[in-house]
C-alpha atoms as a PDB file:
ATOM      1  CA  UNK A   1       0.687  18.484  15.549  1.00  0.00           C
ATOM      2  CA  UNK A   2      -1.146  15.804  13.420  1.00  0.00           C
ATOM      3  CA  UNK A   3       0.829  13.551  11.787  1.00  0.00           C
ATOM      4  CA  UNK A   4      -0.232  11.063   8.835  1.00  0.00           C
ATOM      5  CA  UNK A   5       1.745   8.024   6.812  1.00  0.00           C
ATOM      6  CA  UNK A   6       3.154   8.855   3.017  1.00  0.00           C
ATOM      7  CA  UNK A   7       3.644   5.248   1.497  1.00  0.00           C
ATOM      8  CA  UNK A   8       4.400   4.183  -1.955  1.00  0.00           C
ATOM      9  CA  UNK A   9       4.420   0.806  -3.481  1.00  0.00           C
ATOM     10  CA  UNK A  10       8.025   0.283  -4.630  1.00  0.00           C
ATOM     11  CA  UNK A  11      10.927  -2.332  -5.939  1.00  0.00           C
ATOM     12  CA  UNK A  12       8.366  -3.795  -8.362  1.00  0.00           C
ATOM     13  CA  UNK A  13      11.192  -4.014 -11.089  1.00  0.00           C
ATOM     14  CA  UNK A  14      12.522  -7.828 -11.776  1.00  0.00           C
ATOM     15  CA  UNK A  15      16.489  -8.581 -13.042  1.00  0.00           C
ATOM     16  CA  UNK A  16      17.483  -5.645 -15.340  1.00  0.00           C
ATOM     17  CA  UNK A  17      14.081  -4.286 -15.437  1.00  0.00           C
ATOM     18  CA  UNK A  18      13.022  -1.677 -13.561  1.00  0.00           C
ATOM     19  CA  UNK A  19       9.635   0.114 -12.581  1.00  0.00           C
ATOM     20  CA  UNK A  20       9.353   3.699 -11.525  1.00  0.00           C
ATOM     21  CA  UNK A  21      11.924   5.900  -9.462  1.00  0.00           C
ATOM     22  CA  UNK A  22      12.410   4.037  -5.898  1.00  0.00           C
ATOM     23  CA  UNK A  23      15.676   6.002  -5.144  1.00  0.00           C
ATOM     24  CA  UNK A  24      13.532   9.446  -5.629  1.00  0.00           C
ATOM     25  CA  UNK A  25      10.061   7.801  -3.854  1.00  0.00           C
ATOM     26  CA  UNK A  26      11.920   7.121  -0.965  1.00  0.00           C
ATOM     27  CA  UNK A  27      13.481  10.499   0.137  1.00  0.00           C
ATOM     28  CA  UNK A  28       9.403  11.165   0.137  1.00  0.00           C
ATOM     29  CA  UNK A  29       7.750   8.270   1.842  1.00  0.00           C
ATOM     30  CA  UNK A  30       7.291   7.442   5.170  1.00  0.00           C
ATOM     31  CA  UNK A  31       6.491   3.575   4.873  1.00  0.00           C
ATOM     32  CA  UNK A  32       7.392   1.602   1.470  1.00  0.00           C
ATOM     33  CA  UNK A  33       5.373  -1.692   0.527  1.00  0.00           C
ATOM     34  CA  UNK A  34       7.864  -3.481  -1.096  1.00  0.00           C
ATOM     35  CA  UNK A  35       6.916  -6.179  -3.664  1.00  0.00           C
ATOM     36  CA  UNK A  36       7.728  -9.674  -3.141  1.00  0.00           C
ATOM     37  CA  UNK A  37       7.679 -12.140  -5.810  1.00  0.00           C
ATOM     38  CA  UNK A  38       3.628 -12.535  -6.680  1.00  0.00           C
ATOM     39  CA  UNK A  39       3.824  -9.894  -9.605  1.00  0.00           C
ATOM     40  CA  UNK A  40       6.928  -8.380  -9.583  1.00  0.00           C
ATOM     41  CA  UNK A  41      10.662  -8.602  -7.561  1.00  0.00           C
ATOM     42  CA  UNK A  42      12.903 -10.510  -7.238  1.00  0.00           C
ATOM     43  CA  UNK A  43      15.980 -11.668  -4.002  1.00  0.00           C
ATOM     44  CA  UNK A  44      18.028  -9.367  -5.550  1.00  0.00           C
ATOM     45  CA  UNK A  45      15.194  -6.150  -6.575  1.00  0.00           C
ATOM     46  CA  UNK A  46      13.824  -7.330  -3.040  1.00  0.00           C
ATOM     47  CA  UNK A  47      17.684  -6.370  -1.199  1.00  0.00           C
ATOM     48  CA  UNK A  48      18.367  -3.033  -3.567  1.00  0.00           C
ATOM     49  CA  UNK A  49      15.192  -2.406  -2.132  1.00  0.00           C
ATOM     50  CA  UNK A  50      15.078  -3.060   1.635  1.00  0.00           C
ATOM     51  CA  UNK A  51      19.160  -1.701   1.879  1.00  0.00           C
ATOM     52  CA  UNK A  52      17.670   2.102   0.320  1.00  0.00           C
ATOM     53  CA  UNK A  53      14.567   1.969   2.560  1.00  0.00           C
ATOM     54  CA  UNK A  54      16.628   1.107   5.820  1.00  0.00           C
ATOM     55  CA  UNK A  55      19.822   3.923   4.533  1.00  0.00           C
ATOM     56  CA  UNK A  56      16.649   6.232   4.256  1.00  0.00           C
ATOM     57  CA  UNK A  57      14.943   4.876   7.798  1.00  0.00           C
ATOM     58  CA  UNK A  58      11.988   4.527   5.764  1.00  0.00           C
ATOM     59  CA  UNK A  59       9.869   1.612   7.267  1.00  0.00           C
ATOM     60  CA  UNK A  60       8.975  -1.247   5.149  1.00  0.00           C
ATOM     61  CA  UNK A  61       6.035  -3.802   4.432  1.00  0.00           C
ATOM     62  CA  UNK A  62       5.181  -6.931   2.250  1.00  0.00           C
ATOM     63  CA  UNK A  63       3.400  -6.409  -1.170  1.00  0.00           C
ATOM     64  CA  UNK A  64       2.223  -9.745  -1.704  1.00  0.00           C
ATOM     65  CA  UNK A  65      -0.099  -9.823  -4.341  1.00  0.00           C
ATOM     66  CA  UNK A  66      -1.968 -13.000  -6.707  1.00  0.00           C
ATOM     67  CA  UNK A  67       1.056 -15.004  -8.130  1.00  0.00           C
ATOM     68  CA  UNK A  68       0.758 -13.567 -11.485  1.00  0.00           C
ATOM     69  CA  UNK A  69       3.884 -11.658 -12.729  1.00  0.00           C
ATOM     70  CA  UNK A  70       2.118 -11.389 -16.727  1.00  0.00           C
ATOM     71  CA  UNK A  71      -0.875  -9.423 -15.194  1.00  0.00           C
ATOM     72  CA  UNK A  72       1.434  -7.460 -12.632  1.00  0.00           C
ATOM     73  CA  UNK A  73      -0.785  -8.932  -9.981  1.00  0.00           C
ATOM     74  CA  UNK A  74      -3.874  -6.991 -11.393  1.00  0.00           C
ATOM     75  CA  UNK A  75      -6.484  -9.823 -12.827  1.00  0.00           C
ATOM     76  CA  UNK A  76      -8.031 -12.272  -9.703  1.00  0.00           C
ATOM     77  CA  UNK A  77      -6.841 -15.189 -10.205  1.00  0.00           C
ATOM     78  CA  UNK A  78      -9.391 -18.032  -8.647  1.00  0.00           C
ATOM     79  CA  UNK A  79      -7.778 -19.407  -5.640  1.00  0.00           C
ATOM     80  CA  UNK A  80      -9.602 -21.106  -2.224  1.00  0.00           C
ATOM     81  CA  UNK A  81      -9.095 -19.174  -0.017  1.00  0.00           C
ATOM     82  CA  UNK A  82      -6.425 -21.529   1.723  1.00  0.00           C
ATOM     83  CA  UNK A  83      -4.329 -21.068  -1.214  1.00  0.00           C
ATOM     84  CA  UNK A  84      -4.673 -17.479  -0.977  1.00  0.00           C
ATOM     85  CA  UNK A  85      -3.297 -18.151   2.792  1.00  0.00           C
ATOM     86  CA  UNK A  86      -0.142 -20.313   1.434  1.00  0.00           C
ATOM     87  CA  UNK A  87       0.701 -17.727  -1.332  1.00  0.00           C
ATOM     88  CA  UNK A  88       0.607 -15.015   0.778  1.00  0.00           C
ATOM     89  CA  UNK A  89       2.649 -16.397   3.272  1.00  0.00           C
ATOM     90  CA  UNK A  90       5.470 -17.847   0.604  1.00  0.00           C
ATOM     91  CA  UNK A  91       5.676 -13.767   0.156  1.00  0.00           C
ATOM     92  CA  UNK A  92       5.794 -12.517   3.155  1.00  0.00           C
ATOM     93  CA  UNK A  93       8.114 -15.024   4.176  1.00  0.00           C
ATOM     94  CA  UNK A  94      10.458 -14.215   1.221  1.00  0.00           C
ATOM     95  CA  UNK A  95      10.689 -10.275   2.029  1.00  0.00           C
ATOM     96  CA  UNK A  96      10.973 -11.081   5.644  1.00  0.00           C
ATOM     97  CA  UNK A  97      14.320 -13.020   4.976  1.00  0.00           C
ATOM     98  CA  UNK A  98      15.525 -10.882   2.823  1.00  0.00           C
ATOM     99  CA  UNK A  99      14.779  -8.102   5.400  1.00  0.00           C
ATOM    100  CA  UNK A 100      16.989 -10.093   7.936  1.00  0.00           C
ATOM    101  CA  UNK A 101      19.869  -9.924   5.623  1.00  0.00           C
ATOM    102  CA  UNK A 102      19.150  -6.436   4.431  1.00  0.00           C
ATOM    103  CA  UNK A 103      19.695  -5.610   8.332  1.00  0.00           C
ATOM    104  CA  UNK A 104      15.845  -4.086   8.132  1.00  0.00           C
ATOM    105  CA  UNK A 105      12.772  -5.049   9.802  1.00  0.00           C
ATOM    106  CA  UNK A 106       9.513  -6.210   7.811  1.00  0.00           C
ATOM    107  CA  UNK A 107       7.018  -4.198   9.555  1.00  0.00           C
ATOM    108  CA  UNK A 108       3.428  -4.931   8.129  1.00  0.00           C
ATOM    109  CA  UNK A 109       2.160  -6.041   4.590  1.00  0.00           C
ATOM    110  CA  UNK A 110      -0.718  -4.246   2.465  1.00  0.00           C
ATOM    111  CA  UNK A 111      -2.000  -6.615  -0.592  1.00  0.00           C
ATOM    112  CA  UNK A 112      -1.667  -5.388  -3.976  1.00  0.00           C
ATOM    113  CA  UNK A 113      -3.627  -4.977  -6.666  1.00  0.00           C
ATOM    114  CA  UNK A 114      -6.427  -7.417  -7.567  1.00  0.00           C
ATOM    115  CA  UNK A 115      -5.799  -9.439  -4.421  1.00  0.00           C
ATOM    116  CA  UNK A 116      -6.808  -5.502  -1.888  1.00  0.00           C
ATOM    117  CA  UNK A 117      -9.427  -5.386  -4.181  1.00  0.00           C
ATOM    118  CA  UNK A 118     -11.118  -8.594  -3.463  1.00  0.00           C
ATOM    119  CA  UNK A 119     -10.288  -8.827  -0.068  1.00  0.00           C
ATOM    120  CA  UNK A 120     -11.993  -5.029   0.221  1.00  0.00           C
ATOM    121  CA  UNK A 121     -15.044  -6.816  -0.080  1.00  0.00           C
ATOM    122  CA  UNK A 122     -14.860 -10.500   0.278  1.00  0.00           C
ATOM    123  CA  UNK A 123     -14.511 -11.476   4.009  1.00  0.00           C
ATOM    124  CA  UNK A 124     -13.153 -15.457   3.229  1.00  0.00           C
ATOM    125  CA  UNK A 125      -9.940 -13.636   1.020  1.00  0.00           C
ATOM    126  CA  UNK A 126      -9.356 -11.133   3.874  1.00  0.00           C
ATOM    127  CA  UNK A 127      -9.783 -14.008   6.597  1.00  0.00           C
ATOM    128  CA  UNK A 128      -6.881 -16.133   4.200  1.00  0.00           C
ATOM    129  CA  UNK A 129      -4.714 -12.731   4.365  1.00  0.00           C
ATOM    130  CA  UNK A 130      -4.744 -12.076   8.156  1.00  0.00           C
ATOM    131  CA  UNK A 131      -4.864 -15.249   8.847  1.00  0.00           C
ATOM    132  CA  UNK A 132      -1.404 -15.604   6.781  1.00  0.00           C
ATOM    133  CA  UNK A 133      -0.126 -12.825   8.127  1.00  0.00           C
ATOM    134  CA  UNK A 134      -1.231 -13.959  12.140  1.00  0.00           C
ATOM    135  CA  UNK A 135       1.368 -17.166  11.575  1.00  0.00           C
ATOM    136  CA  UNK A 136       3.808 -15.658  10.083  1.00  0.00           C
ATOM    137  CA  UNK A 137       4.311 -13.008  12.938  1.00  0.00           C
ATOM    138  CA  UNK A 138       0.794 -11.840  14.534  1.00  0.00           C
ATOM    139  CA  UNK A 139       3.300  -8.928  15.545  1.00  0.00           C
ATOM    140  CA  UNK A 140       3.396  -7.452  11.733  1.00  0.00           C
ATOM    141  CA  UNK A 141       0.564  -4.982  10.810  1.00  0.00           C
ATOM    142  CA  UNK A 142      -1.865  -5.247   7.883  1.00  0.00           C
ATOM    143  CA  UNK A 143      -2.159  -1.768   5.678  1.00  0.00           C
ATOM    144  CA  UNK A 144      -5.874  -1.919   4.634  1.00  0.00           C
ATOM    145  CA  UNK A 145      -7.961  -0.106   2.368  1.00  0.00           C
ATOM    146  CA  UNK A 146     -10.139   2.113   4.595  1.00  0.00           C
ATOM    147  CA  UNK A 147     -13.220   0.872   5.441  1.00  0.00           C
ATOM    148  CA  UNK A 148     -13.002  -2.872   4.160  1.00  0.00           C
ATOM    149  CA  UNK A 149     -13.647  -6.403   4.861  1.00  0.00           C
ATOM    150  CA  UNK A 150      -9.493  -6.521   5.509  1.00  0.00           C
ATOM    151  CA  UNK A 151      -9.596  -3.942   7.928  1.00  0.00           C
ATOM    152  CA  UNK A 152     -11.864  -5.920  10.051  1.00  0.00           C
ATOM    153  CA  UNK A 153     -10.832  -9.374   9.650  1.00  0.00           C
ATOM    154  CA  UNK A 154      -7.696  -7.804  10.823  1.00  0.00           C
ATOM    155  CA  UNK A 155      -9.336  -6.468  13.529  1.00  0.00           C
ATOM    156  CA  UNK A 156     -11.084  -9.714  14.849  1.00  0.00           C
ATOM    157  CA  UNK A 157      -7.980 -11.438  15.010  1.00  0.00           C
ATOM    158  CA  UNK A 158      -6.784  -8.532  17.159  1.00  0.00           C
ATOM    159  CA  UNK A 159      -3.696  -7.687  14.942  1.00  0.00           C
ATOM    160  CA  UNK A 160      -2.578  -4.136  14.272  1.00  0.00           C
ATOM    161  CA  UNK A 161      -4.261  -2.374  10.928  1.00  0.00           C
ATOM    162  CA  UNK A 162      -3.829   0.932   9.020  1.00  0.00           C
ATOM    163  CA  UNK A 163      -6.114   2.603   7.517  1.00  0.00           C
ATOM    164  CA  UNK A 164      -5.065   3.843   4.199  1.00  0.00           C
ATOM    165  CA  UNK A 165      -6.597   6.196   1.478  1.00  0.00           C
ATOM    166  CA  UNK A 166      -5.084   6.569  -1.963  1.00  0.00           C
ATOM    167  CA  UNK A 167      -4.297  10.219  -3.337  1.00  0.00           C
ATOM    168  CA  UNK A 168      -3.811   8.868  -7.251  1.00  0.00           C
ATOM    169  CA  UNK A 169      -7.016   6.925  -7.392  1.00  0.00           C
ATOM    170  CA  UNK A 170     -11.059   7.636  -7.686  1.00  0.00           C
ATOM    171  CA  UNK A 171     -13.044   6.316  -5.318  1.00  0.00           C
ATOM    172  CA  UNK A 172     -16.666   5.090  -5.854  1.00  0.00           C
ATOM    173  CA  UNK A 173     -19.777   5.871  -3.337  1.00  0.00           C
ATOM    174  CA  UNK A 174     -19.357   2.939  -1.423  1.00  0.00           C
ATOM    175  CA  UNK A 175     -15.399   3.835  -0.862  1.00  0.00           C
ATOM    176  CA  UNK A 176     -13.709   1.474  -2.864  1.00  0.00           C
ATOM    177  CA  UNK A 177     -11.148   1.867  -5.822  1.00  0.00           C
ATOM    178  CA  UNK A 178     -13.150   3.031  -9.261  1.00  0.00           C
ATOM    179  CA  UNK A 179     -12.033   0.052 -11.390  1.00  0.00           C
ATOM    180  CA  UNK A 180      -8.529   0.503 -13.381  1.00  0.00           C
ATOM    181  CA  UNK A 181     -10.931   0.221 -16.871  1.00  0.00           C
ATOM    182  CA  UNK A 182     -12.949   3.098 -15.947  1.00  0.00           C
ATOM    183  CA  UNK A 183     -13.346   6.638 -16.136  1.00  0.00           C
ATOM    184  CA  UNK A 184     -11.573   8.722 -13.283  1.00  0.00           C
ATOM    185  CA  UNK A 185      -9.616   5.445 -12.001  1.00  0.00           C
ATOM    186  CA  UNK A 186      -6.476   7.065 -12.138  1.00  0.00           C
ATOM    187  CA  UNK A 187      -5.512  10.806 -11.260  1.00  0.00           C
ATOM    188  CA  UNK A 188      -2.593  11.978 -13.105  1.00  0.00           C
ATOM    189  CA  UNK A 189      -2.161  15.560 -12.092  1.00  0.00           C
ATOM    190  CA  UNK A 190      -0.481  16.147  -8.967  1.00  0.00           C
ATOM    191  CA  UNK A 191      -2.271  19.696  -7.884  1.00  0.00           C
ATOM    192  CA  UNK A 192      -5.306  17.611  -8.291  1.00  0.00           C
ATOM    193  CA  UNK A 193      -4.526  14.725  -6.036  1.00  0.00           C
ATOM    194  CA  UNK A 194      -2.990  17.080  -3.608  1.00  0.00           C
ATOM    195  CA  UNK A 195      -6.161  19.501  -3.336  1.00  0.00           C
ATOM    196  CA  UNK A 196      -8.340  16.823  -3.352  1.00  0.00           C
ATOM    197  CA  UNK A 197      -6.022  15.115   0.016  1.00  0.00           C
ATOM    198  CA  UNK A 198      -6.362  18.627   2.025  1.00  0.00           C
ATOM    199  CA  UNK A 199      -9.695  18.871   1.380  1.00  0.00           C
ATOM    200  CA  UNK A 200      -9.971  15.018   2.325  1.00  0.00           C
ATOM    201  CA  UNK A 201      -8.168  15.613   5.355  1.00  0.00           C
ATOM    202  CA  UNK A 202      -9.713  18.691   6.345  1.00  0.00           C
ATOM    203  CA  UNK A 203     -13.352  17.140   6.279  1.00  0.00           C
ATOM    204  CA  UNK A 204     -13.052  13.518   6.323  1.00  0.00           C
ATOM    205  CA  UNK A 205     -14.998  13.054   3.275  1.00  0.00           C
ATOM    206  CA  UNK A 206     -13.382  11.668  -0.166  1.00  0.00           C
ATOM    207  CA  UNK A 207     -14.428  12.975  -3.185  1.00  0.00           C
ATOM    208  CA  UNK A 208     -16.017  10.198  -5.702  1.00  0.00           C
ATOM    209  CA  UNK A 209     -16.495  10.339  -9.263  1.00  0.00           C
ATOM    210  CA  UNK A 210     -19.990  10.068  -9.274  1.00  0.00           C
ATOM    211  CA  UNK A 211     -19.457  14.060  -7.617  1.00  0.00           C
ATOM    212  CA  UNK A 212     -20.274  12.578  -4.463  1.00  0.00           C
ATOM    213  CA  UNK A 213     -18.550  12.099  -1.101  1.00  0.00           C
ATOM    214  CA  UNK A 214     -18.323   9.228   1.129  1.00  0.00           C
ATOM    215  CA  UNK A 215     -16.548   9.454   4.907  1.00  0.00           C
ATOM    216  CA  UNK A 216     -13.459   7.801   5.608  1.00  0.00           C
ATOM    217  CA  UNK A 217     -10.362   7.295   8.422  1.00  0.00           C
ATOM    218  CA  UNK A 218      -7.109   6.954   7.588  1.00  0.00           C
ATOM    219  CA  UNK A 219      -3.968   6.414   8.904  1.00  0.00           C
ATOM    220  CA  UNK A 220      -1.797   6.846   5.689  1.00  0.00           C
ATOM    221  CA  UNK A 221      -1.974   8.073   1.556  1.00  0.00           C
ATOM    222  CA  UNK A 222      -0.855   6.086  -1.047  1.00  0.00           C
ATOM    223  CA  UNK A 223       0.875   6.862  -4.314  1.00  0.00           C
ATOM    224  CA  UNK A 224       1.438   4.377  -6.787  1.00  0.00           C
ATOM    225  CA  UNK A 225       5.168   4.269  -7.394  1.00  0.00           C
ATOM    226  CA  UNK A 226       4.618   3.658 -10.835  1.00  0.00           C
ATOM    227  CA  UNK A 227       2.635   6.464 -11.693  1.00  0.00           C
ATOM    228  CA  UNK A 228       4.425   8.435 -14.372  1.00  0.00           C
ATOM    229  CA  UNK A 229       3.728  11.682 -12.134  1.00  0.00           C
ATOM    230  CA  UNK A 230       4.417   9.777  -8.777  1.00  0.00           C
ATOM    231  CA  UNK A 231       7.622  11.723  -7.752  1.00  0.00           C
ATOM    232  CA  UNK A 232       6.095  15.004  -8.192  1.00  0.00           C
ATOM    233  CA  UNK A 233       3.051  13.799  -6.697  1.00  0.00           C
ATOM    234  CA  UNK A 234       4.854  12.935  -3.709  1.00  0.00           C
ATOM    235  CA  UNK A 235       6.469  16.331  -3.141  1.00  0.00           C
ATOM    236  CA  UNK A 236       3.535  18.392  -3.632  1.00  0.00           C
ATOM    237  CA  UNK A 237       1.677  16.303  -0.954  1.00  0.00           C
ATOM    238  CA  UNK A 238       4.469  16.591   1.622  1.00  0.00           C
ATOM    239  CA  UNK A 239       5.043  20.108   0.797  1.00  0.00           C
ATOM    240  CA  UNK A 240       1.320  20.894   0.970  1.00  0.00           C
ATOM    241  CA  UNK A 241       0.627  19.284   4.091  1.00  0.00           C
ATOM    242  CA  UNK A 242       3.563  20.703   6.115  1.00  0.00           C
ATOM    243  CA  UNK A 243       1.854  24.556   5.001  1.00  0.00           C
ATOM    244  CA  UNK A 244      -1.874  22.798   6.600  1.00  0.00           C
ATOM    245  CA  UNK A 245       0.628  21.904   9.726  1.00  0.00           C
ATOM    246  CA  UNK A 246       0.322  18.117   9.247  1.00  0.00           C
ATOM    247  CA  UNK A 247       3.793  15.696   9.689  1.00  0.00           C
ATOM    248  CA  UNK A 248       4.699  13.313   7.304  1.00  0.00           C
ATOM    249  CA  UNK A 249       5.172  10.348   9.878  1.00  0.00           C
ATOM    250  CA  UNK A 250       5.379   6.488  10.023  1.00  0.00           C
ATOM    251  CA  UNK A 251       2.452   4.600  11.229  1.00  0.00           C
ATOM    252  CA  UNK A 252       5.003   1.958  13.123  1.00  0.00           C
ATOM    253  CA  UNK A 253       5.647   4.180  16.749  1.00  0.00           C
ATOM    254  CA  UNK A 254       8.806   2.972  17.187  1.00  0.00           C
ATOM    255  CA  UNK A 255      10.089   3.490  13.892  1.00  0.00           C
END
């Protein structure tokens, strides 16, 4: 049977604020990025987090995004690119030890926002990334955008990377995210997404807004967490897929 990765980004709340339904996301998901202090979380948001994930065996990774909690990690922020490697790692490291109390393993990390964006296409920001990641444990995996400059810096170093696509977002000709500021970034409707995933996974070509197509691999689909229609996104995917014969399955093997 084939089997494919359902992740969601998740405990991006901070104190008594929270973001999105983690609790519901994670009786769906497969493999939860977990934020980690750059634009939102907290120790405490960061253990809630890690304790459901492990009570759920869902495997977790490191969100670690630009260190800018105001923009929720979505405007670049101009770093060298070995302060992108220090940030990164003050991140990881964070969610790591908190995964060591939590009792539950820190698996891989997949950037966030701005920070995947830049590294999609930049090769010196996804060189800081994997090279971050390499010290910290060149065990861990990096979840990449499909197709990037992070997938193969990741690759050269000869660490682990996952392919992911994203079933809430448009994609552009040249397979990257359509900006958040532009027409079709964001897909709302969950029949949508999910039709648009079969016939994704059925052909290996993504649908682009310009009415297009562009080829792709992956090895897991995102949904945002805090999309308002996340939850039921979530379902219809894994409900949809099991009728097409496809598992809903970690990337990790020995999950």
């Amino acid at each position: 049977m084939r089997t494919i990765d359902l992740n969601a980004d998740l405990g991006e709340g901070f104190g008594p604020w929270t973001m999105g339904d983690d609790a519901a996301m994670l009786s769906l998901v497969t493999s939860a990025n977990v934020a980690c202090g750059g634009h939102a979380s907290d120790p405490e948001t960061m253990f809630r987090t890690l304790e459901m994930a492990r009570d759920r065996r869902v495997v977790v990774g490191a969100h670690p995004s630009y260190p800018d909690m105001a923009g929720f990690g979505r405007r670049r922020l101009i770093a060298p690119p070995e302060e992108i490697t220090r940030f990164v790692a003050a991140q990881v490291g964070s969610l790591v030890a908190i995964g060591a109390l939590a009792g539950h393993r820190v698996r891989y990390v997949k950037p966030h926002g701005a920070l995947a964006n830049v590294a999609a296409v930049e090769r010196d920001v996804a060189d800081a990334i994997a090279r971050s990641v390499q010290a910290i444990d060149p065990q861990l995996g990096i979840l990449a955008i499909a197709g990037t400059q992070l997938e193969l810096a990741t690759r050269a170093l000869g660490m682990t990377v996952y392919r992911e696509i994203y079933a809430d977002r448009g994609y552009t000709a040249a397979g990257l995210l359509v900006p958040r500021d532009q027409p079709g970034a964001i897909i709302h409707d969950p029949a949508e997404a999910t039709d648009r995933l079969l016939r994704f996974l059925e052909t290996g070509a993504m649908l682009t807004v310009d009415g297009g197509q562009v080829p792709l691999q992956a090895d897991s689909i995102c949904v945002h967490g805090d999309n308002p229609s996340a939850v039921d996104m979530a379902r219809s995917i894994r409900t949809a897929l099991s009728e097409h014969g496809i598992a809903i399955t970690s990337f990790v093997q020995d999950a």
